[in-house]
Protein backbone atom coordinates (compact mmCIF):
# COMPACT_ATOMS: atom_id res chain seq x y z
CA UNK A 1 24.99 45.04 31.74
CA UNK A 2 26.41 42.03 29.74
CA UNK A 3 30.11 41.44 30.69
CA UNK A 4 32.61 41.31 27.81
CA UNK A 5 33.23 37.64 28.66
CA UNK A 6 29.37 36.92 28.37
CA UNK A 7 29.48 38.64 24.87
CA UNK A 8 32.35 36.43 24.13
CA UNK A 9 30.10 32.80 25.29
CA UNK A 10 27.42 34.24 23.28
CA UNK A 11 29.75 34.77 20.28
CA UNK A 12 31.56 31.37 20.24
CA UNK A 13 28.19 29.46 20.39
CA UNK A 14 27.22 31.33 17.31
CA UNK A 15 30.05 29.74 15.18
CA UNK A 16 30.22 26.92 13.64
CA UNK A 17 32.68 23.79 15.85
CA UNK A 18 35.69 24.69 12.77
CA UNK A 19 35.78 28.42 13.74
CA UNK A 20 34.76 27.86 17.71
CA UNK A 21 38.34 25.65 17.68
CA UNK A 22 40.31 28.25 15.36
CA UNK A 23 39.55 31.32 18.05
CA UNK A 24 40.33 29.16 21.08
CA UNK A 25 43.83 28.18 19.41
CA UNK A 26 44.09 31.62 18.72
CA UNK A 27 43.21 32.73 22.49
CA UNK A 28 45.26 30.16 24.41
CA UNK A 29 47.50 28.98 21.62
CA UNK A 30 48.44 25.12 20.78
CA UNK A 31 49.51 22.34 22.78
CA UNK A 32 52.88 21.59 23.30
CA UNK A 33 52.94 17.98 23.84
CA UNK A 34 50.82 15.05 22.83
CA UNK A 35 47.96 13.75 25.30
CA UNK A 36 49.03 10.09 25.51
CA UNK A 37 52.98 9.19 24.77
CA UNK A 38 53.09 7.87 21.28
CA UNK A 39 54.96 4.38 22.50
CA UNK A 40 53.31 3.60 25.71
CA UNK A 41 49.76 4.58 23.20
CA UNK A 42 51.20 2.04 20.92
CA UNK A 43 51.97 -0.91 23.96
CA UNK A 44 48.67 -0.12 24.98
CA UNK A 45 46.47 -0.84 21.66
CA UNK A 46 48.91 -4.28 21.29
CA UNK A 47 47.54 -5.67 24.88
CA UNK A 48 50.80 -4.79 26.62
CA UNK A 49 49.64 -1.99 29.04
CA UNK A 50 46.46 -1.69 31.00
CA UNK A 51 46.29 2.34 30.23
CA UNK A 52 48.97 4.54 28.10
CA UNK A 53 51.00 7.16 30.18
CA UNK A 54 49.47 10.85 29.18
CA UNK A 55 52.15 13.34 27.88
CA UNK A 56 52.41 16.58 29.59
CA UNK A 57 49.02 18.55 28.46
CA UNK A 58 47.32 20.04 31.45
CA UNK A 59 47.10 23.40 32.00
CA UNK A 60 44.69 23.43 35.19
CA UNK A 61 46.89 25.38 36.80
CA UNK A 62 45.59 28.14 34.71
CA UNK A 63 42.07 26.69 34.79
CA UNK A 64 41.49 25.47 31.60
CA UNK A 65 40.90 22.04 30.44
CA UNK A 66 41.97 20.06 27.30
CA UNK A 67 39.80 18.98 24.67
CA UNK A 68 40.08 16.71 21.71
CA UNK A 69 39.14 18.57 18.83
CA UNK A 70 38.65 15.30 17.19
CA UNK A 71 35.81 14.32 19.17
CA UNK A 72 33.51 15.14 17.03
CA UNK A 73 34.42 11.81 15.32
CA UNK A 74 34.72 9.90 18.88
CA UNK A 75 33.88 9.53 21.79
CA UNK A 76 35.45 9.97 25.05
CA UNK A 77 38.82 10.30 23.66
CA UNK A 78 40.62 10.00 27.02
CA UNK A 79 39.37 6.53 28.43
CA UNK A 80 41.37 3.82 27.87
CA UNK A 81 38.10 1.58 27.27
CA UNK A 82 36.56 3.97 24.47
CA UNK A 83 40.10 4.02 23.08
CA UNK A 84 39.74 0.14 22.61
CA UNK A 85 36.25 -0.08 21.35
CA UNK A 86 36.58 2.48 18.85
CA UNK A 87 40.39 1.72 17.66
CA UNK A 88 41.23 5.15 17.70
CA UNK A 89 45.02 6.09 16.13
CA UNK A 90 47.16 7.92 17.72
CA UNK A 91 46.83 10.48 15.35
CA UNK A 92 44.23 11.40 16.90
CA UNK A 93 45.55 11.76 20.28
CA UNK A 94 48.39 14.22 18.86
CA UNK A 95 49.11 17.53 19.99
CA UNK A 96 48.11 19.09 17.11
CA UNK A 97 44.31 17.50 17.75
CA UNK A 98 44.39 19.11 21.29
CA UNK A 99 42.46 22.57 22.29
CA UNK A 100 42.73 24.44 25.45
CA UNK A 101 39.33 26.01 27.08
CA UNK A 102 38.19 27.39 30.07
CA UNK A 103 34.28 25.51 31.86
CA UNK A 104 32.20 27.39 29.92
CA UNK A 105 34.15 27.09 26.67
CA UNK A 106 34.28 23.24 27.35
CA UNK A 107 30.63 23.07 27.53
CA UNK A 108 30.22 25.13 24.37
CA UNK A 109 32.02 22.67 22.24
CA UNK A 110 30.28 19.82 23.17
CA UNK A 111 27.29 21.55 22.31
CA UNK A 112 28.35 22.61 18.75
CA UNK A 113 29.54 18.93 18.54
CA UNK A 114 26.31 17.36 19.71
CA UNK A 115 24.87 19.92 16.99
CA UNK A 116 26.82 19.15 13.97
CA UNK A 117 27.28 15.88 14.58
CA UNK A 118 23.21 15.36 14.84
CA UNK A 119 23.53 14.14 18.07
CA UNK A 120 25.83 11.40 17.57
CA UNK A 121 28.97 12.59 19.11
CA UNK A 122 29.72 15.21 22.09
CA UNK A 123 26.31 14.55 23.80
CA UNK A 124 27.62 12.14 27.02
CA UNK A 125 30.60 14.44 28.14
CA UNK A 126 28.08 17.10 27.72
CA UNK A 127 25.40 15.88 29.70
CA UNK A 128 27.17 13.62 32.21
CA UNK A 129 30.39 16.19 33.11
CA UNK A 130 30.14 19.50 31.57
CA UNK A 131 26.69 20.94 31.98
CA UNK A 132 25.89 19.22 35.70
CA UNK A 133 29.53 21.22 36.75
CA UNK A 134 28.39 24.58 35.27
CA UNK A 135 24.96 24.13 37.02
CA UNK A 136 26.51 23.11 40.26
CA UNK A 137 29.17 25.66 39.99
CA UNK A 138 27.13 28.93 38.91
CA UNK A 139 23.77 28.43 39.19
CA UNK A 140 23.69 26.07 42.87
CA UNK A 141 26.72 28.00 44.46
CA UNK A 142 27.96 24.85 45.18
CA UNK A 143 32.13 26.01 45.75
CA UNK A 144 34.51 23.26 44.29
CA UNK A 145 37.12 22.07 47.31
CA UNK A 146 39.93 20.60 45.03
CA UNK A 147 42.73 23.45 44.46
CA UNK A 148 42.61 22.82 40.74
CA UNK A 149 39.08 23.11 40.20
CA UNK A 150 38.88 26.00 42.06
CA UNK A 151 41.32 27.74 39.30
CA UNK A 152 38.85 26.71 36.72
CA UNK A 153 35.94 28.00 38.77
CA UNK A 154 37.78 31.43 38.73
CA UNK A 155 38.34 31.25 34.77
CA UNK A 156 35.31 30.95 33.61
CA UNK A 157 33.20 32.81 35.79
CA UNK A 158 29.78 34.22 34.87
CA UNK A 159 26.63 34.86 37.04
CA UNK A 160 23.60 32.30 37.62
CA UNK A 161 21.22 34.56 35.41
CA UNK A 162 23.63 34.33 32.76
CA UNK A 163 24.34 30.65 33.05
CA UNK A 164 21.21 29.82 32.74
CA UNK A 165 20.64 32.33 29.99
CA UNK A 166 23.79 29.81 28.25
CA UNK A 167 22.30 26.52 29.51
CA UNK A 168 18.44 27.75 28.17
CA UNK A 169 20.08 28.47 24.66
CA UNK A 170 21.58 25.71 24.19
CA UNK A 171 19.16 22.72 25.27
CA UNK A 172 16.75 25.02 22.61
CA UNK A 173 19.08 24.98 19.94
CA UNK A 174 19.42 20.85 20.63
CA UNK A 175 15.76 19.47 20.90
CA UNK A 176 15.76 18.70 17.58
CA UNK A 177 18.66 16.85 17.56
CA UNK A 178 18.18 15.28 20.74
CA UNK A 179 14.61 14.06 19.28
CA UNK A 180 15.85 12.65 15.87
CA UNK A 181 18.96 10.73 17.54
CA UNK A 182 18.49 9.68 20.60
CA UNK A 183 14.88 9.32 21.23
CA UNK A 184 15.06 10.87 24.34
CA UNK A 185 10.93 10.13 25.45
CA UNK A 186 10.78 6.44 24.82
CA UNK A 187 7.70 5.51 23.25
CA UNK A 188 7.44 2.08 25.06
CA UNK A 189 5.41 3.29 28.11
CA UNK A 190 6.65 -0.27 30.22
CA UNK A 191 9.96 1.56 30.33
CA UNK A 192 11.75 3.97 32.09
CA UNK A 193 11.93 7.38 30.02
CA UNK A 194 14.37 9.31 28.56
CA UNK A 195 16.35 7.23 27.87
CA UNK A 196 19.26 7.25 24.68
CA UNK A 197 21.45 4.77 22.27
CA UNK A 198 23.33 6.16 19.77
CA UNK A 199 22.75 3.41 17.07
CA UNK A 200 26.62 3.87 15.65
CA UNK A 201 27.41 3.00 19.81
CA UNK A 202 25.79 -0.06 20.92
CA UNK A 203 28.29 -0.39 24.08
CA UNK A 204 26.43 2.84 25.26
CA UNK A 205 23.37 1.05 26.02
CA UNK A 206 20.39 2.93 26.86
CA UNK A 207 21.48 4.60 29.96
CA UNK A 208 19.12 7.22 31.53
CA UNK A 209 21.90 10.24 31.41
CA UNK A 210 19.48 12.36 32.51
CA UNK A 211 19.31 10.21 36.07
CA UNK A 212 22.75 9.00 35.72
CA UNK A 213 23.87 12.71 35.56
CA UNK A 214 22.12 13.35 38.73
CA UNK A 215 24.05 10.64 40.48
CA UNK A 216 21.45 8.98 42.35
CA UNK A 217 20.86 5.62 40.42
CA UNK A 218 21.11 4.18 37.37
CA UNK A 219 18.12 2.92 35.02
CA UNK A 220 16.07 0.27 36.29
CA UNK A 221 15.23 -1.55 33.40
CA UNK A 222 17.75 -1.91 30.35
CA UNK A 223 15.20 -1.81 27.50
CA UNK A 224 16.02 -5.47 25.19
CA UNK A 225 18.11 -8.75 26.64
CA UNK A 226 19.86 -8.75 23.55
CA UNK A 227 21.95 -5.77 25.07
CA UNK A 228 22.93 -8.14 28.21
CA UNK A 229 26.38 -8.56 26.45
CA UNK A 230 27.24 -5.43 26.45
CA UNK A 231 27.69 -5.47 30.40
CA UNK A 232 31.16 -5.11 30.54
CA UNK A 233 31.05 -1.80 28.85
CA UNK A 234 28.23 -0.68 30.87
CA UNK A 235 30.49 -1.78 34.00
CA UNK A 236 33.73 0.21 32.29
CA UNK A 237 31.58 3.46 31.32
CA UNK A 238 30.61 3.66 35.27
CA UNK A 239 33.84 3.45 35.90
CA UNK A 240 34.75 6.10 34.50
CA UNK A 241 32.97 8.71 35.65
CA UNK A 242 33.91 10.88 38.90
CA UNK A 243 31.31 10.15 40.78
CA UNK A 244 30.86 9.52 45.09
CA UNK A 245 28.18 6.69 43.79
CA UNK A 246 30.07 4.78 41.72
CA UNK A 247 29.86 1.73 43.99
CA UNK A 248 26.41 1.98 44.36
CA UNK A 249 25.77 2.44 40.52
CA UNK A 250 28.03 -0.62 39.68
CA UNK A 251 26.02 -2.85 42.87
CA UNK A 252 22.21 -1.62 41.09
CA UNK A 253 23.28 -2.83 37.56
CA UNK A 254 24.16 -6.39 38.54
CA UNK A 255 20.60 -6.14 40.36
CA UNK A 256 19.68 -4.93 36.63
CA UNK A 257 21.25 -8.09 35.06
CA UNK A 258 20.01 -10.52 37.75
CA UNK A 259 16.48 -9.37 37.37
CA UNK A 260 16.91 -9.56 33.77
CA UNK A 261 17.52 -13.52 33.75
């Protein structure tokens, strides 16, 4: 039998990103301070700071995350490099533009997101963080050690079947999207496949998320030279990401650029 927090997945992926946001305001109720402090935020965008200080918005203790309900007009609203390449106000970053949601809930955003927004916002968070934590969580069995993320483990609980039942319904309902946007199956057979650019993003060059997201390697082949200046970004975007292989991902794409010549 469907649980009643099943139903409730199923339901929230039937609205529209507006009225997904609206119930989970409802449900956990609004944030009560902003996600960066307004003045260190400010310091930051002149050059002062290397990072702004966050303001007092987590709520992992209860296992739920925070999401930018503005990121549907950016991406990765938290890194301080994203921050800087798309000049994004602090207005966005205020804690009226701040959701609460539980794993599952998270992943159902980005997927409305990634929807609405045709595939040109949502999609990386999605693929590279969300989706690869539900599948290891729920569907591998794979136990998270940190205390933290065992609280949001708890919290948004449902079974493998219906995980998958989740995951199933929403990589159908984003084909399309994922076709007209981001090219996923290059058509260049002398490359790598699979592969994305979001043409509004440059900096996200043509990383295979789909590899990337497995943590094993990155791409070995970036697909045109005239992308070799965006290095830095591709550097800063590794960075970012919680991953064991980081190292090893940063050492392979200088091998990328040297081969490149």
């Amino acid at each position: 039998m469907v649980t009643k927090s099943f139903q409730d997945y199923e339901g929230l992926l039937n609205k529209n990103y507006k009225d997904a946001v609206a119930t989970l305001l409802a449900k956990y109720g609004p944030a009560t301070d902003n996600y960066f402090q307004e003045k260190s935020y400010q310091r930051f965008l002149n050059g002062e700071i290397k990072s702004p200080a966050k303001g007092q918005t987590s709520r992992t203790a209860e296992g739920l995350y925070c999401h930018h309900i503005d990121e549907n007009k950016f991406l990765n609203m938290a890194n301080a490099g994203y921050i800087l390449e798309q000049k994004i106000p602090f207005l966005y970053q205020q804690k009226d533009r701040l959701v609460y949601c539980n794993l599952v809930e998270h992943l159902i955003l980005h997927a409305l997101v990634v929807r609405e927004t045709q595939g040109h916002f949502g999609y990386p968070g999605l693929i590279q963080f969300i989706q690869p934590c539900v599948i290891d969580w729920y569907i591998r069995h794979v136990k998270p050690d940190k205390l933290w993320e065992q609280k949001c483990f708890k919290e948004a609980y449902i079974t493998s079947g219906q995980a998958t039942i989740l995951l199933n319904t929403i990589d159908k309902r984003l084909v399309s999207t994922k076709r007209k946007k981001f090219s996923l199956v290059s058509k260049n057979k002398t490359t790598s496949s699979n592969h994305i650019l979001s043409s509004d993003y440059p900096h996200l060059v043509k990383i295979n998320f789909d590899i990337f997201s497995s943590r094993t390697k990155i791409v070995n082949k970036l697909f045109d030279l005239k992308y070799r200046d965006q290095y830095k970004n591709i550097k800063q975007f590794i960075r970012a990401t919680p991953t064991h292989s980081k190292n090893e991902l940063l050492k392979e794409l200088d091998q990328v650029i040297e081969q490149l010549g």
